[in-house]
Structures are given as C-alpha cells and as structure tokens.
Protein backbone atom coordinates (compact mmCIF):
# COMPACT_ATOMS: atom_id res chain seq x y z
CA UNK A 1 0.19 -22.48 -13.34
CA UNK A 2 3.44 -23.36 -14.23
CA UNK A 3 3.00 -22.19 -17.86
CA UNK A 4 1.74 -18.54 -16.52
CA UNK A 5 4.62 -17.77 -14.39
CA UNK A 6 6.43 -16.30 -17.18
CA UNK A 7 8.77 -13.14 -16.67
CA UNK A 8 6.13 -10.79 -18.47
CA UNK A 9 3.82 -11.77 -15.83
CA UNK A 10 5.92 -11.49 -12.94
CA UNK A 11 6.40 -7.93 -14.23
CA UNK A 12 2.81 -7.52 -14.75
CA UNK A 13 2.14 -8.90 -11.17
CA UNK A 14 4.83 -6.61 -9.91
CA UNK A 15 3.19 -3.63 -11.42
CA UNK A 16 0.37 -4.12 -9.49
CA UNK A 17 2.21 -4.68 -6.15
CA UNK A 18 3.61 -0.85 -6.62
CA UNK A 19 0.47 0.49 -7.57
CA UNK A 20 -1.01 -0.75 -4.14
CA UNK A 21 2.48 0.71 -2.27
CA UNK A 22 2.47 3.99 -4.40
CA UNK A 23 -1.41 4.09 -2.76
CA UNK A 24 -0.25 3.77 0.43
CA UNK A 25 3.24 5.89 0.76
CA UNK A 26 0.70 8.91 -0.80
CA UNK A 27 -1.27 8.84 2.49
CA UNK A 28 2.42 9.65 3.62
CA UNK A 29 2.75 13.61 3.41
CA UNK A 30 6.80 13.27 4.31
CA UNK A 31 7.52 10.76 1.55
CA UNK A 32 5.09 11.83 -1.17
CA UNK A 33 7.60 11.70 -3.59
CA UNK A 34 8.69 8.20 -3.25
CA UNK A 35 4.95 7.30 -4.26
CA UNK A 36 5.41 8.79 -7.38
CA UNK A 37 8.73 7.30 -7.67
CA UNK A 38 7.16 3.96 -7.61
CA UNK A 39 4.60 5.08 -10.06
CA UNK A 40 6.71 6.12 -12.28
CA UNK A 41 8.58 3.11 -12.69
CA UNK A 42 5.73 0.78 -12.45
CA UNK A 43 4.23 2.52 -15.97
CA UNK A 44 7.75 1.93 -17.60
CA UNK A 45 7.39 -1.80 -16.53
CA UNK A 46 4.19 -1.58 -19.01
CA UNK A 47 6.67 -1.05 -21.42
CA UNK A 48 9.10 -4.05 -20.25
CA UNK A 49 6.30 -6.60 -20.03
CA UNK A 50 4.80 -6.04 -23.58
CA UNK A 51 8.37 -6.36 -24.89
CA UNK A 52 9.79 -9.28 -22.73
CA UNK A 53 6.44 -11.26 -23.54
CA UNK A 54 7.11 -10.44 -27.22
CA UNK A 55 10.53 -11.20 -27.53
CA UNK A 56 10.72 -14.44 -25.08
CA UNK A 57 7.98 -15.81 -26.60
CA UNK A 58 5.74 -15.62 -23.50
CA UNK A 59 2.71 -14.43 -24.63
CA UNK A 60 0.15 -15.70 -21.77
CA UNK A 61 -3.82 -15.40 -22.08
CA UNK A 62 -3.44 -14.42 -18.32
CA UNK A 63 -1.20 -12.19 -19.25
CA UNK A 64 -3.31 -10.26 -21.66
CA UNK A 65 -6.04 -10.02 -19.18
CA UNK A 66 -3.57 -9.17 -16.24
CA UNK A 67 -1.72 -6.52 -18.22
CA UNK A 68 -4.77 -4.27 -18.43
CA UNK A 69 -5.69 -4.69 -15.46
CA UNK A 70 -2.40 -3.52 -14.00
CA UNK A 71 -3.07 -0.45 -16.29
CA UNK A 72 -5.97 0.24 -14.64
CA UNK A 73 -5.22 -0.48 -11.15
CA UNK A 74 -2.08 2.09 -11.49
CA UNK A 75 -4.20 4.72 -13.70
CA UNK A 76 -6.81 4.46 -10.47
CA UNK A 77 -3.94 5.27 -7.92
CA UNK A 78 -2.46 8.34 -10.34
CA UNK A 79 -5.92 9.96 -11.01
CA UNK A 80 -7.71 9.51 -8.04
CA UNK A 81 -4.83 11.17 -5.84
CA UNK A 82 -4.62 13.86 -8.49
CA UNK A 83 -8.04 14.48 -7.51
CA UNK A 84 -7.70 14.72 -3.93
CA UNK A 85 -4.49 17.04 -4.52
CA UNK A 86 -7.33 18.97 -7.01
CA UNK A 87 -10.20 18.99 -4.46
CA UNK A 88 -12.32 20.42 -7.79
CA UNK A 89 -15.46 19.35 -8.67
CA UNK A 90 -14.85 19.95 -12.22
CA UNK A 91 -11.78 17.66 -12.14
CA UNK A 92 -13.73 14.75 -10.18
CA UNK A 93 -16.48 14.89 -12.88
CA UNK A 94 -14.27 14.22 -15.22
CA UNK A 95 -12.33 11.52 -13.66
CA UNK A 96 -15.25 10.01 -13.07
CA UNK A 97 -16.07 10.17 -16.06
CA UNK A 98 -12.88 8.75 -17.46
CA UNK A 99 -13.20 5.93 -14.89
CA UNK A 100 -17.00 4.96 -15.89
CA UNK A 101 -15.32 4.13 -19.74
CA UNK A 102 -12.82 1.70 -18.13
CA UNK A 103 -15.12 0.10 -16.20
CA UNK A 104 -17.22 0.02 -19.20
CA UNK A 105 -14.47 -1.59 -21.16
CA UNK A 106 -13.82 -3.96 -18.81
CA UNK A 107 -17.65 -4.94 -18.66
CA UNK A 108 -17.68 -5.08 -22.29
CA UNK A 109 -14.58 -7.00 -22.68
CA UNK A 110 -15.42 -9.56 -20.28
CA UNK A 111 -19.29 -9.71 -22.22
CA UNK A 112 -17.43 -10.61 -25.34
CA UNK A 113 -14.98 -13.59 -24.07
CA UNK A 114 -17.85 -15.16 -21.78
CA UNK A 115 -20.56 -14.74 -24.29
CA UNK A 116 -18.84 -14.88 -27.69
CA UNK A 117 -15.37 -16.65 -26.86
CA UNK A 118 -14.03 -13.34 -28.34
CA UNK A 119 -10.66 -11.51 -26.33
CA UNK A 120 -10.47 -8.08 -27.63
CA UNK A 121 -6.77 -7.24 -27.65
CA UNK A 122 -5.96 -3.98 -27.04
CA UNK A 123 -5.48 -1.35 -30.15
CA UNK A 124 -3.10 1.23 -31.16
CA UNK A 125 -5.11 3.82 -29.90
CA UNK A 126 -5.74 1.87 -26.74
CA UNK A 127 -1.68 1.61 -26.12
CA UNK A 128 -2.16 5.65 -27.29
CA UNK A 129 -4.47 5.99 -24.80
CA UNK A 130 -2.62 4.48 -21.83
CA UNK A 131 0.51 6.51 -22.85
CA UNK A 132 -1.51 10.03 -22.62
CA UNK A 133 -2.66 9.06 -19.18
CA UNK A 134 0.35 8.00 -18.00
CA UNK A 135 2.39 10.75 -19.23
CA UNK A 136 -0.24 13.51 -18.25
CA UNK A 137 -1.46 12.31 -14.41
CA UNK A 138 2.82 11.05 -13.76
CA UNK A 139 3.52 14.41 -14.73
CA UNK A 140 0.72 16.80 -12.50
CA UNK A 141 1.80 14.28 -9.79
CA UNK A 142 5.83 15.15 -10.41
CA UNK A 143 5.44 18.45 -10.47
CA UNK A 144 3.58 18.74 -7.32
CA UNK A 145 4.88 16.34 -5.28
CA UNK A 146 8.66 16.43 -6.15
CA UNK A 147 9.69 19.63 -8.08
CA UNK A 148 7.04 21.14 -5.60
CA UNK A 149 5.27 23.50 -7.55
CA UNK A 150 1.49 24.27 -8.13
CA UNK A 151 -0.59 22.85 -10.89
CA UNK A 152 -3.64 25.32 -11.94
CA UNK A 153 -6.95 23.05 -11.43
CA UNK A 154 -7.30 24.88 -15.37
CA UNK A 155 -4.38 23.26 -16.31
CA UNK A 156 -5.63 20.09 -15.08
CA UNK A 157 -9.30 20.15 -16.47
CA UNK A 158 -7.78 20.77 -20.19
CA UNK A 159 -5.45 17.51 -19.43
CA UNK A 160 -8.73 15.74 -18.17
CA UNK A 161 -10.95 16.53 -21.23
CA UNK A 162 -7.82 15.76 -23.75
CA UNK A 163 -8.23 12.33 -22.09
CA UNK A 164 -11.73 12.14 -22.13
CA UNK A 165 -12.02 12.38 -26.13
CA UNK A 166 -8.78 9.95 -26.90
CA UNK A 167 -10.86 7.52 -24.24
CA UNK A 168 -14.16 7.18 -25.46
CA UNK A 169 -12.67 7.38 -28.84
CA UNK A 170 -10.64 4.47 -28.26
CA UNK A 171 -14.11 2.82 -26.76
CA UNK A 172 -15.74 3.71 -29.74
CA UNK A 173 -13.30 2.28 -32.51
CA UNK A 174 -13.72 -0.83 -29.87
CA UNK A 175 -17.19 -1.17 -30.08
CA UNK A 176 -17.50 -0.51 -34.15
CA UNK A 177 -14.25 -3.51 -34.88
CA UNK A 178 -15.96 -5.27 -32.44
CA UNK A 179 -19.31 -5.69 -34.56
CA UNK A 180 -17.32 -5.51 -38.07
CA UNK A 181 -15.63 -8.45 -37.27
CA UNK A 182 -18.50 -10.61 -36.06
CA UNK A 183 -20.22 -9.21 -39.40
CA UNK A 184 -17.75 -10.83 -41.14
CA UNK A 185 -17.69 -13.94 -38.86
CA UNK A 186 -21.57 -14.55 -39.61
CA UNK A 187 -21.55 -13.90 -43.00
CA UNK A 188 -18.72 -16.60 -43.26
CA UNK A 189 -20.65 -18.97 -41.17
CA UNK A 190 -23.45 -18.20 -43.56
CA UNK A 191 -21.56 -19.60 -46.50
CA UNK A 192 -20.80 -22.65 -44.69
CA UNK A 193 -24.38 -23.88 -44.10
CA UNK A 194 -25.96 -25.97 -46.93
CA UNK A 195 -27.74 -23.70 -49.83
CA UNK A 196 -25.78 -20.69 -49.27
CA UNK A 197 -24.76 -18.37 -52.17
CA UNK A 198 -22.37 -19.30 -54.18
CA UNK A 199 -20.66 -15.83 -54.56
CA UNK A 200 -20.46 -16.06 -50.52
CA UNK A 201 -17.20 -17.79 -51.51
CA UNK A 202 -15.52 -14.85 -53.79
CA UNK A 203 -16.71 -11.77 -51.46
CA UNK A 204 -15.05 -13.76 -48.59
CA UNK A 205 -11.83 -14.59 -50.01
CA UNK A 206 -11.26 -11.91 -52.50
C-alpha cells in the first residue's frame, strides 16, 4: 500500500474524485460552468500523472490500471451530459456506441492479465484517442455551458463519428498486437522444448 501511494496516483485518484463532483455540480443549472471547470482540469491532470510517474520514477501497476480508468470514468461524465444537453437519438447511438468499445476494452484487457498474465499498455493511438475525446466533448461542453452558445446536434454527430473510427481503430490495432505478440511468444516457447528446429534460433534472434 505504501509503495502505491505515489504522487502519480494521488493525481490519478484525484482525477476521479472531480469526475464524480463535475457529475454532480452538472445537475446544478446555476453553476454549470464550474462542472466543466473541474473537467477541464481533471483531463490536464492526465497529462501531469503520466509525466510525474515518468519522471519520479513512480511507475505503479495500480497505477496503469487506475489511470485508464480515470479516463474513462471522466470521458463517461463529459459524453453522457453532452447527450442529455443533445437529447438526439442519433448522438446517443453513437455514444453508445463509443461506450460499448471501452467497455469492450476493458473486458478484453482484464481477459488478457487474468488469463494470459499479459497488461496491455496503452498505445499511441490510444493516448491519440483519449486526446480527441477530451478535446472534442471539453469543448461542446465549453461552449455551451460557459461561452453560452448553441452547438448544432450536426455539429455534434460529425464529432461523434470522428471518434467512433479513431476508437475502434485503436481497438483494432489492440486486438491484432495483441495476437502478434503471443505469435511470437509461442513460437519462442516452441524453440525451447526438446526437438525443436534448429533455425527456430536464427528467425528469433535475427
């Protein structure tokens, strides 16, 4: 316990803790605005985290299962309230449909570190992929809530399907490493058993 109560995951655990006030101030008509206050800062703290754990040191396998989490736990709060502020069915669908690949993920991560002993760490598109939602829901939720202005449902559906391709993308180029590298994992435990092919050794470590 000691060990895990590192700065990054303070932050991390901190992230979380504004997600669940930004949920409840936006139930708040007259202070609307300070919910996407805290929302805005708890997605910079994504930023903070990463970087503290990197340079501290603190790198935490708590931490790299609490970070996403905190992703989606604030990602729920942004999208689901831009739905309600949407009242589309359109936009629903596809936040729904956005949701079902985290929860997917999440399934599939958690499938691969029981199962396998395998933690899939998150990819470049992954981080790309947080970014884009971040930037897109913080923004539909600025706009409406503290510069006051209308966002066309249009306007919102194009954001939503933008995010729907980089998502399942990113699920995708999970799924495909994912299978390369146990490939590669049985074919080395293949040249380790008794009998194997010689030339295991030179395709392996050329």
């Amino acid at each position: 316990m000691r060990a895990s109560f590192t700065i990054p995951n303070v932050l991390t655990a901190a992230r979380i803790a504004m997600a669940a006030v930004a949920a409840w101030l936006a139930f708040r008509a007259d202070i609307a605005a300070a919910a996407v206050v805290v929302c805005i800062i708890a997605a910079l703290l994504d930023a903070g985290d990463g970087w503290c754990a990197r340079t501290l040191g603190q790198c935490s396998r708590i931490g790299e299962h609490m970070d996403p989490l905190a992703d989606k736990i604030l990602m729920g709060v942004v999208y689901v309230w831009v739905g309600i502020d949407a009242a589309s069915t359109p936009v629903w669908t596809l936040i729904a449909l956005v949701g079902a690949r985290e929860v997917a993920m999440t399934v599939f991560r958690a499938y691969s570190l029981r199962r396998h002993g395998r933690y899939i760490p998150a990819s470049r598109l992954g981080r790309s992929k947080m970014l884009v939602q971040s930037v897109v829901g913080l923004t539909i939720l600025g706009l409406t809530h503290i510069a006051g202005r209308s966002v066309p449902n249009a306007v919102v559906v194009a954001a939503l399907l933008v995010i729907l391709v980089i998502s399942y993308l990113s699920a995708l180029f999970y799924v495909v490493d994912w299978k390369r590298r146990a490939s590669r994992l049985q074919s080395k435990g293949a040249c380790r058993r008794p009998g194997a092919d010689p030339l295991c050794a030179t395709q392996h470590h050329g």
